[in-house]
N, C-alpha and C. Protein backbone atom coordinates (compact mmCIF):
# COMPACT_ATOMS: atom_id res chain seq x y z
N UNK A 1 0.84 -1.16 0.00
CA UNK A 1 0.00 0.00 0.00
C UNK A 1 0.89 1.24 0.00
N UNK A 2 0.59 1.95 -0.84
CA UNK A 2 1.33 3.31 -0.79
C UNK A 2 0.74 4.51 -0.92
N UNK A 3 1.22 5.82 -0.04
CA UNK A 3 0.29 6.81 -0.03
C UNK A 3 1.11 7.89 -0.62
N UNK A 4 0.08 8.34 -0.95
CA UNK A 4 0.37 9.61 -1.71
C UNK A 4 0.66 10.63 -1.02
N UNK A 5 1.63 11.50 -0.69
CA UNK A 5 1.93 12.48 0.60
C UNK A 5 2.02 14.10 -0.50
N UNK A 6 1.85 13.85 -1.71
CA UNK A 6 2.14 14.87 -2.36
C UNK A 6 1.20 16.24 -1.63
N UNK A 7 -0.26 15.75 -1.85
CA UNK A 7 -1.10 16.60 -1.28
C UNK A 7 -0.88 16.58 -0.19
N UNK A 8 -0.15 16.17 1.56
CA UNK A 8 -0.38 16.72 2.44
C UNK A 8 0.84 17.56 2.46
N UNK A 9 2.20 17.48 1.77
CA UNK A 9 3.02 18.30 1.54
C UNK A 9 2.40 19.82 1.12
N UNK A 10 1.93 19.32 -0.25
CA UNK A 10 1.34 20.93 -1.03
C UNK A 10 0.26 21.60 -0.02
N UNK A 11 -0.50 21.13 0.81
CA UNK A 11 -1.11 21.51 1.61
C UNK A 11 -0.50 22.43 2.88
N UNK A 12 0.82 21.40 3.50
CA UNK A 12 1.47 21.96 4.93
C UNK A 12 2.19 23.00 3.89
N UNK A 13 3.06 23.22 2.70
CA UNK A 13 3.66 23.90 2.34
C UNK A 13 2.11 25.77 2.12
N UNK A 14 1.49 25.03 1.85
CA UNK A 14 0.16 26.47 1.61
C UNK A 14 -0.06 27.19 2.69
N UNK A 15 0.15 26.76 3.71
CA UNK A 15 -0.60 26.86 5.61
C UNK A 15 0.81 27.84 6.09
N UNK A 16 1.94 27.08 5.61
CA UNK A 16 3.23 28.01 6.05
C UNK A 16 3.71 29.08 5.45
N UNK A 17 3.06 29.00 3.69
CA UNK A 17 2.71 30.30 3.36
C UNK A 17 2.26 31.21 3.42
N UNK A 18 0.69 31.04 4.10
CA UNK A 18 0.08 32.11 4.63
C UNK A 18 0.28 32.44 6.07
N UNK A 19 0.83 31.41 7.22
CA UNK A 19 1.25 32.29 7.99
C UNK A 19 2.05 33.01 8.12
N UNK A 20 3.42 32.92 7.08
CA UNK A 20 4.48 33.62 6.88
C UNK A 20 4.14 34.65 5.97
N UNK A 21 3.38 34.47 4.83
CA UNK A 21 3.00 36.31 4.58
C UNK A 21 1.95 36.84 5.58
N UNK A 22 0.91 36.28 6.51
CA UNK A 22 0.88 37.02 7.60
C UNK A 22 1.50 37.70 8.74
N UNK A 23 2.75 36.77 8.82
CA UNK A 23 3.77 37.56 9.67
C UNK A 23 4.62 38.77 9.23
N UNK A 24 4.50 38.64 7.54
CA UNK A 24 5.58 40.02 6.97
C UNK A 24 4.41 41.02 6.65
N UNK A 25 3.32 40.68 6.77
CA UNK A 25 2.43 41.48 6.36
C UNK A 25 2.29 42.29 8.16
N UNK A 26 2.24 41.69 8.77
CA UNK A 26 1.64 41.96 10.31
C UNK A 26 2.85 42.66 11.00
N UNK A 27 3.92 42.23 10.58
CA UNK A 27 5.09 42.96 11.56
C UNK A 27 6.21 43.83 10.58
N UNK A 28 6.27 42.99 9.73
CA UNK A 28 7.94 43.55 8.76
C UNK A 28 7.31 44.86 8.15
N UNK A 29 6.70 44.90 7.68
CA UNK A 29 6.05 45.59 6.74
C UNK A 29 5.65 47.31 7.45
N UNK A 30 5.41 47.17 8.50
CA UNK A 30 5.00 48.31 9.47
C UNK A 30 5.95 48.61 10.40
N UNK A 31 6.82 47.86 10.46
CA UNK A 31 8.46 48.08 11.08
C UNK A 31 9.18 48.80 9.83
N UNK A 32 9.16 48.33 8.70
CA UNK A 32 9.73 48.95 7.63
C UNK A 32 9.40 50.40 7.22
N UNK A 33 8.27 50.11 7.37
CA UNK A 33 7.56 52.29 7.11
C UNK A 33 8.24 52.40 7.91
N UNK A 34 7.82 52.53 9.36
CA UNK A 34 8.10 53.44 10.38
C UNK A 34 9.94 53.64 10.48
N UNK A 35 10.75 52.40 9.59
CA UNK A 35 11.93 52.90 9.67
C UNK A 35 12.28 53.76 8.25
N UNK A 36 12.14 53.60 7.61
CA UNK A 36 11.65 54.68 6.26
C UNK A 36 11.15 56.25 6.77
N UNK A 37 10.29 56.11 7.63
CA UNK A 37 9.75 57.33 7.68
C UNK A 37 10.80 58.29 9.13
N UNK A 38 11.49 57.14 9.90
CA UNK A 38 12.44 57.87 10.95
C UNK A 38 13.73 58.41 9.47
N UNK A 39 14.08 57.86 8.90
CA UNK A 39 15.27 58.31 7.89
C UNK A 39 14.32 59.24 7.15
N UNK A 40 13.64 59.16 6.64
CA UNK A 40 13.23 60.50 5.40
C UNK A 40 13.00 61.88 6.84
N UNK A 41 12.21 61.81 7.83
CA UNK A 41 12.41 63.04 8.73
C UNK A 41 13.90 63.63 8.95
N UNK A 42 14.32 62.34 9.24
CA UNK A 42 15.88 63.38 9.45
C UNK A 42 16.78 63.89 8.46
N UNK A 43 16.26 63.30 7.15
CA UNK A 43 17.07 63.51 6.18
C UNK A 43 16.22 65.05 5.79
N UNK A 44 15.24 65.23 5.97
CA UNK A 44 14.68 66.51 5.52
C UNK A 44 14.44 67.32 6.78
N UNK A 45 14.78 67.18 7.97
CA UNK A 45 15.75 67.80 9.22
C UNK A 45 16.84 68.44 8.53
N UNK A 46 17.60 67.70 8.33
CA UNK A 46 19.16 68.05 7.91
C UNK A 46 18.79 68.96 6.45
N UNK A 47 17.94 69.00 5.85
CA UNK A 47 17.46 69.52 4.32
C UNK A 47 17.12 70.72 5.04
N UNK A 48 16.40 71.15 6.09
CA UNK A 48 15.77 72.04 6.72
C UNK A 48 17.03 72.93 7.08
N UNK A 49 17.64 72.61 7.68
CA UNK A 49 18.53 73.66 8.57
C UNK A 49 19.49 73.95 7.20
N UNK A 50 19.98 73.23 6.68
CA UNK A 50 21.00 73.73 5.71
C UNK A 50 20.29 74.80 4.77
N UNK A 51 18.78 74.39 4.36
CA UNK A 51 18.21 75.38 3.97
C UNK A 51 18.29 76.74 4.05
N UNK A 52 17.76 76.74 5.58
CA UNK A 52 17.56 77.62 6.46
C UNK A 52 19.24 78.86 6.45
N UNK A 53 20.20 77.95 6.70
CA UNK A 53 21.45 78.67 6.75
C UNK A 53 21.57 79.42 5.52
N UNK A 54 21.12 78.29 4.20
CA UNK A 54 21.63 78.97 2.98
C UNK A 54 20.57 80.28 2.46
N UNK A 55 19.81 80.39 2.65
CA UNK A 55 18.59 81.20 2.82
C UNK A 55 18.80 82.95 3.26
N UNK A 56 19.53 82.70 4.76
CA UNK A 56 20.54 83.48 5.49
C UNK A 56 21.22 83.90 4.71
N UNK A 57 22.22 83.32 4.00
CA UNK A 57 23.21 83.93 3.43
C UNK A 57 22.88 84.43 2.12
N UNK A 58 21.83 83.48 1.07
CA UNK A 58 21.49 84.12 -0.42
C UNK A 58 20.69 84.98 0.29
N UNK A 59 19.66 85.62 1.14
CA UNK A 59 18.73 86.41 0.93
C UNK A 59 19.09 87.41 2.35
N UNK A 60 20.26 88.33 2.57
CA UNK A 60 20.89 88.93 3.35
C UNK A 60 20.22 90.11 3.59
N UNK A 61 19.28 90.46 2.56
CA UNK A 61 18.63 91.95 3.20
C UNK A 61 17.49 91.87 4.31
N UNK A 62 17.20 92.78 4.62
CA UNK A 62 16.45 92.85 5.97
C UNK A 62 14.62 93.11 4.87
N UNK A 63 14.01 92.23 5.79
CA UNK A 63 12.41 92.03 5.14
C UNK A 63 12.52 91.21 4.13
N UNK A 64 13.33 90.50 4.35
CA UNK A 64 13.52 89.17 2.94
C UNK A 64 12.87 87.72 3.23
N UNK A 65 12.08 87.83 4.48
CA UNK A 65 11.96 86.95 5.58
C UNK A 65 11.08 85.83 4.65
N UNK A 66 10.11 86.16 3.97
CA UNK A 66 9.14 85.46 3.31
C UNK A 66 10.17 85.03 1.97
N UNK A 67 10.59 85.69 1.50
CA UNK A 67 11.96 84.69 0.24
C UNK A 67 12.41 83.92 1.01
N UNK A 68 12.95 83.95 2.01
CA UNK A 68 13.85 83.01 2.53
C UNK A 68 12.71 81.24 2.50
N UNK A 69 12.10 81.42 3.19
CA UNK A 69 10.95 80.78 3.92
C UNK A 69 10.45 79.98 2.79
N UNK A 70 9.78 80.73 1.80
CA UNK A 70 9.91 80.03 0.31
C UNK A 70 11.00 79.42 -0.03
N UNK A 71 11.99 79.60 -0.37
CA UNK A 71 13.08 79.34 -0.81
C UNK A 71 13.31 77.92 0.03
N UNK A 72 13.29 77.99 1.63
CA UNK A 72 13.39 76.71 1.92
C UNK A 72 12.18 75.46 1.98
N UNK A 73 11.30 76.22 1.72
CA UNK A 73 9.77 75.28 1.41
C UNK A 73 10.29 74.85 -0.16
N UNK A 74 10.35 75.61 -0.89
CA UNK A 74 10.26 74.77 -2.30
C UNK A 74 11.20 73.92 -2.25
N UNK A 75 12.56 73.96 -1.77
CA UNK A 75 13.57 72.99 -2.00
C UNK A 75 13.06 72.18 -1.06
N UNK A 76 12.47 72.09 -0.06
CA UNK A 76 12.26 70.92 0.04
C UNK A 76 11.27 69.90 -0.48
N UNK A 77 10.42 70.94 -0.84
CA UNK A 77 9.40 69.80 -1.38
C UNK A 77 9.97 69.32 -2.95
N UNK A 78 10.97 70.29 -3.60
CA UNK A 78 11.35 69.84 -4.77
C UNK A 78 12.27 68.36 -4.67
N UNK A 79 12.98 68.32 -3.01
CA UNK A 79 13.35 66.73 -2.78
C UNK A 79 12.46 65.95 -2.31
N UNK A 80 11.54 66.25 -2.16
CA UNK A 80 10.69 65.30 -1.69
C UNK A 80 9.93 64.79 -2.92
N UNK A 81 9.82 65.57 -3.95
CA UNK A 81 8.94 65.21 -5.18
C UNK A 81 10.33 64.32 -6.17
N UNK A 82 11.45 64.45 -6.08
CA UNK A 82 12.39 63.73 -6.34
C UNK A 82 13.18 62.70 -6.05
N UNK A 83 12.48 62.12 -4.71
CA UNK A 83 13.03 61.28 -3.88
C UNK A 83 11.91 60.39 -3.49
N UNK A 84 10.37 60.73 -4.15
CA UNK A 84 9.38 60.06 -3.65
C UNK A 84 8.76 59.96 -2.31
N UNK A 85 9.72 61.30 -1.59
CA UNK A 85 8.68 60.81 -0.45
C UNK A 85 7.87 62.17 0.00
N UNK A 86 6.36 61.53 0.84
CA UNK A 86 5.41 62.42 0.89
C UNK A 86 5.57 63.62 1.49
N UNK A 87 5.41 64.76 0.69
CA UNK A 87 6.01 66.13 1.19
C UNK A 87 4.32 66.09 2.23
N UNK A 88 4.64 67.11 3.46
CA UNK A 88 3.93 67.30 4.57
C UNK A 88 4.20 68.95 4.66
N UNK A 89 3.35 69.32 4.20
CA UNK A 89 3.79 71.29 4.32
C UNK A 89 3.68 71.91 5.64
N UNK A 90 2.60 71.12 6.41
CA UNK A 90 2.31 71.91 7.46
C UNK A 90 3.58 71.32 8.39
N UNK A 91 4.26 70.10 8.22
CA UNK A 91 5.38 69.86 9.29
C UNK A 91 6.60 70.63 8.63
N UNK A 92 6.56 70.69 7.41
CA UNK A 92 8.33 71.07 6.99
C UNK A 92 7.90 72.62 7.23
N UNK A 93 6.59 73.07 6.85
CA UNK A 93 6.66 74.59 7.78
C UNK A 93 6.88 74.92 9.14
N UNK A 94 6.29 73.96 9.95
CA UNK A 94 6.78 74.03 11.40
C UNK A 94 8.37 73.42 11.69
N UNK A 95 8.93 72.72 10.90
CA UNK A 95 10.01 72.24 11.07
C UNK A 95 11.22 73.86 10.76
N UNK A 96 10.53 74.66 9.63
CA UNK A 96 11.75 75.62 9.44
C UNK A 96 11.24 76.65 10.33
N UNK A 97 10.21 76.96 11.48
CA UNK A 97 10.55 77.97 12.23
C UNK A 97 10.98 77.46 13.65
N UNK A 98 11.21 76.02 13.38
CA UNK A 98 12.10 75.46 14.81
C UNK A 98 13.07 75.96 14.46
N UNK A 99 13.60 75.59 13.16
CA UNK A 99 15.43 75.59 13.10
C UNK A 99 15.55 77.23 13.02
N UNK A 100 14.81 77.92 12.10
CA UNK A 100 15.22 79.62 12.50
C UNK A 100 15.34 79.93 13.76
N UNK A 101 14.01 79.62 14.39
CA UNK A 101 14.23 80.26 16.30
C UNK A 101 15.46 79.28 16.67
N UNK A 102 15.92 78.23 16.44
CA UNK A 102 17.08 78.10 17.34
C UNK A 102 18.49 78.45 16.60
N UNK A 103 18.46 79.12 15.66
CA UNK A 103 19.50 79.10 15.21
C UNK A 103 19.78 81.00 15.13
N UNK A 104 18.79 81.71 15.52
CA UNK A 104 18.43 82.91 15.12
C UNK A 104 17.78 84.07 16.37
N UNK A 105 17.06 83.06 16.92
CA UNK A 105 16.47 83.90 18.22
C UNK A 105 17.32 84.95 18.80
N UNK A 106 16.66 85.82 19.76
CA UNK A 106 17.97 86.37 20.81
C UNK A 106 18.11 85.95 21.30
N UNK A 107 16.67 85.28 22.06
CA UNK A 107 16.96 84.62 23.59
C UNK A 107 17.87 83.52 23.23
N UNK A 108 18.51 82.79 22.75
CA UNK A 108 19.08 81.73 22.49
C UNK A 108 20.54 81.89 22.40
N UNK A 109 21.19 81.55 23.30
CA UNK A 109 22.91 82.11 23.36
C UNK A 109 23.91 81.72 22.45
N UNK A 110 23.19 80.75 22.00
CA UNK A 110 23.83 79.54 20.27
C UNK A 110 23.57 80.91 19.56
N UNK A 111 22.10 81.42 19.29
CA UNK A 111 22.11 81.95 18.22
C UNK A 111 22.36 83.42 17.84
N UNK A 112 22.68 83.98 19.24
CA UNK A 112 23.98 85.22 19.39
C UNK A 112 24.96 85.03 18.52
N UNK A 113 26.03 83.73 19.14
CA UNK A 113 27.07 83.33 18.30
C UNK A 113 27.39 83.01 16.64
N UNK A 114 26.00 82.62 17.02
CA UNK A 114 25.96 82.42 15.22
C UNK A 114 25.85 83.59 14.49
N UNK A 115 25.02 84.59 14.77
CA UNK A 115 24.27 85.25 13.97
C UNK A 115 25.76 86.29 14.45
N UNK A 116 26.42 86.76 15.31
CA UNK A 116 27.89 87.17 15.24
C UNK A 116 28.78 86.75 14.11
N UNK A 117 29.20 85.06 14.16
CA UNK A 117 30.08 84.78 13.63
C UNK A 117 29.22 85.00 11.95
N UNK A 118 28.38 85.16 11.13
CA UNK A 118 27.89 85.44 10.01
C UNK A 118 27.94 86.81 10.11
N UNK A 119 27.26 87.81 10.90
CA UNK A 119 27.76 89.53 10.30
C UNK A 119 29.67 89.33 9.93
N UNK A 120 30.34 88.79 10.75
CA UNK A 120 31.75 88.89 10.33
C UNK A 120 32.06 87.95 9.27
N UNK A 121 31.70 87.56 9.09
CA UNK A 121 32.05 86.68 7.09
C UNK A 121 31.27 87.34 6.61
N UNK A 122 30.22 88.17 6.84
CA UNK A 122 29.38 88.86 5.89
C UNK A 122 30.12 90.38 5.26
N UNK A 123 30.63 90.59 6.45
CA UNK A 123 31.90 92.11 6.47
C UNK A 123 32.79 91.48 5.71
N UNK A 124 33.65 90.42 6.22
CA UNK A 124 34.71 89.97 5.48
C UNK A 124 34.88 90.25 3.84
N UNK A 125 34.01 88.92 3.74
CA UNK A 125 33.07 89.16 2.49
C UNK A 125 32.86 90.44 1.58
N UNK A 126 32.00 91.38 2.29
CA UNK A 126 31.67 92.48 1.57
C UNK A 126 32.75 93.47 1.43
N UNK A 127 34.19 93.31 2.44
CA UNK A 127 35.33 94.18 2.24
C UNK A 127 36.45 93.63 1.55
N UNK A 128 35.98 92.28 1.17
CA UNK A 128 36.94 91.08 -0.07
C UNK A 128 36.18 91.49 -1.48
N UNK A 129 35.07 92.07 -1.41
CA UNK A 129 34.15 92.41 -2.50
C UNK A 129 34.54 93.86 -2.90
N UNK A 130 34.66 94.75 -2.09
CA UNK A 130 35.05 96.07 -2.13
C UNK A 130 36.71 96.13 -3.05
N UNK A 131 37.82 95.29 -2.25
CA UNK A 131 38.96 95.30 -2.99
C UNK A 131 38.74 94.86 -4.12
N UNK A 132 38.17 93.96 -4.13
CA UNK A 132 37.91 92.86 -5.53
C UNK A 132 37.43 94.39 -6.60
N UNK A 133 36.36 95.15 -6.40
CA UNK A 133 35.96 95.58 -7.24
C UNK A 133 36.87 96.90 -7.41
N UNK A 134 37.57 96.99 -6.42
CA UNK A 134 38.67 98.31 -6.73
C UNK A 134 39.62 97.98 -7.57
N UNK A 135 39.94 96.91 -7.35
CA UNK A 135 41.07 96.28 -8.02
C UNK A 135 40.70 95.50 -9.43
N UNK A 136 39.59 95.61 -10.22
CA UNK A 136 38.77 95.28 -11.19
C UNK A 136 39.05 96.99 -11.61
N UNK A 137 38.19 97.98 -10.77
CA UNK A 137 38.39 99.71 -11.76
C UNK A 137 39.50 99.64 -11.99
N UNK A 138 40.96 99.50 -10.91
CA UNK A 138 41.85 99.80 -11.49
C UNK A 138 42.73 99.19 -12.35
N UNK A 139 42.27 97.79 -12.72
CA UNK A 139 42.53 97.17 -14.22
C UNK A 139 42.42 97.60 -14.98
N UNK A 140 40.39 98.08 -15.45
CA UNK A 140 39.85 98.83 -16.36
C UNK A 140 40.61 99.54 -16.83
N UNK A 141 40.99 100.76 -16.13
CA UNK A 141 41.56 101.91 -15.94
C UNK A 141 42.89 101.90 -16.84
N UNK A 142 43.20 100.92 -16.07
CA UNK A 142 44.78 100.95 -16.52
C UNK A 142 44.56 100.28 -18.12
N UNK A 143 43.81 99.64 -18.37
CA UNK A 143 43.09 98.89 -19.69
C UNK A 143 42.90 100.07 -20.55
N UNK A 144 42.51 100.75 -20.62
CA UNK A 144 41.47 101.93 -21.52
C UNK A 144 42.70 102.64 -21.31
N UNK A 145 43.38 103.10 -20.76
CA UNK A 145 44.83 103.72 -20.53
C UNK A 145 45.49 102.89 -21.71
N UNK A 146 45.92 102.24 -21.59
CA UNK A 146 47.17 101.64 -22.99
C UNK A 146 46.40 101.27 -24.27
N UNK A 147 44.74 101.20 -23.93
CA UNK A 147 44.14 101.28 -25.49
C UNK A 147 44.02 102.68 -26.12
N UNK A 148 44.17 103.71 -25.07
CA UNK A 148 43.98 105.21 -25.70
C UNK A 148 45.62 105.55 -26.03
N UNK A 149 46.51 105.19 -25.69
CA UNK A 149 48.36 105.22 -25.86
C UNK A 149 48.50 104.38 -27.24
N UNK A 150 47.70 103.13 -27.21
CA UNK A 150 48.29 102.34 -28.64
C UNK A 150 47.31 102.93 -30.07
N UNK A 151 45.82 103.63 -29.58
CA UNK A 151 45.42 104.46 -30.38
C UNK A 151 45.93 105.62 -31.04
N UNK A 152 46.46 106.22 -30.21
CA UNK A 152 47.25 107.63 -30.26
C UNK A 152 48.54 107.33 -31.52
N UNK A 153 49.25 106.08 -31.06
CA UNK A 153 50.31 105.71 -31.81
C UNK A 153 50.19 105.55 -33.24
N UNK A 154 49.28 104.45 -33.24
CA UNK A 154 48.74 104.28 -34.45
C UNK A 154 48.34 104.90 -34.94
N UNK A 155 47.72 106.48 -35.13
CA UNK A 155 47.21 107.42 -35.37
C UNK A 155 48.16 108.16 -35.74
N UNK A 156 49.08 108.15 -35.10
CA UNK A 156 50.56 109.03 -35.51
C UNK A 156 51.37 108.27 -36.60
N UNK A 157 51.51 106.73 -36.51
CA UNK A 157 52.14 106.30 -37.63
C UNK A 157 51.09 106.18 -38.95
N UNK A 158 49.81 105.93 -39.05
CA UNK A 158 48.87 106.36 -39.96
C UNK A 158 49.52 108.10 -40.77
N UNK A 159 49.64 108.84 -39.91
CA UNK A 159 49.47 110.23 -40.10
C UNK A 159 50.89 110.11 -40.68
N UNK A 160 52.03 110.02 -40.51
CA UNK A 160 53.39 109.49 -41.05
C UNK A 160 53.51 109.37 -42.56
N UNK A 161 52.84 107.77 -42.87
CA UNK A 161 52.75 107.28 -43.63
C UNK A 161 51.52 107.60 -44.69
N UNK A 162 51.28 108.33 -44.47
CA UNK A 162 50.40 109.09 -45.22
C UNK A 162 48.90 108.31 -46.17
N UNK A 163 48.94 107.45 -45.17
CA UNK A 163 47.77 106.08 -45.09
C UNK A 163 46.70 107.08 -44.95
């Protein structure tokens, strides 16, 4: 007598299939977002503040407050629309007036220091900009100087030569 075990195989093999995609369905799967979604926050944390800094520095005039603010809303949602993951406006808006108030406040003794150490690269800067552009006129200068000397010349050997 011999039995056929095929079917209680294909059977125990069906039973361990569905409890095992119940288990990746029930645990892996919702462990996996939630670790997906701890990395995309911090990665658009870290998108936030660098924003925020660069913002500072491209948009330096005073009442620029709303460019800035834009400026770091669109880039982020422009990585988030590039990276696939779900842009959240109302958190990445509350996320960039965390990082301004702590990076910017008065009350905040960090952001004394900071907002110090940026007016002085901002001076730096603007008195590396000042030489730069003095020293650009007095190229010019000296430029238009030996084109009005090699004009003159040529004008005299024209006049010579009876060209």
């Amino acid at each position: 007598m011999t039995i056929d075990i095929t079917s209680i195989i294909t059977a125990v093999i069906g039973v361990l299939g569905t409890i095992f995609a119940g288990l990746i369905t029930t645990y892996l799967v919702p462990w996996l977002k939630s670790k997906f979604t701890v990395n995309q926050l911090s990665v658009i944390s870290e998108l936030v503040a660098n924003g925020v800094k660069a913002a500072e520095t491209l948009f330096p005039s005073n009442g620029s407050g709303t460019k800035k603010f834009n400026y770091v809303l669109n880039s982020v949602e422009s990585y988030c629309a590039t990276h696939h993951i779900t842009f959240d406006e109302t958190a990445v808006k509350n996320e960039i007036q965390s990082v301004w108030n702590d990076l910017y406040n008065k009350a905040n003794p960090a952001a004394a220091q900071v907002t110090d150490d940026e007016k002085k690269a901002v001076t730096a800067s603007a008195s590396i900009s000042a030489e730069t552009a003095e020293k650009v006129k007095s190229a010019l200068e000296s430029t238009q100087a030996a084109q009005k000397a090699l004009s003159d010349a040529a004008s005299k050997v024209t006049a010579k030569t009876g060209a």
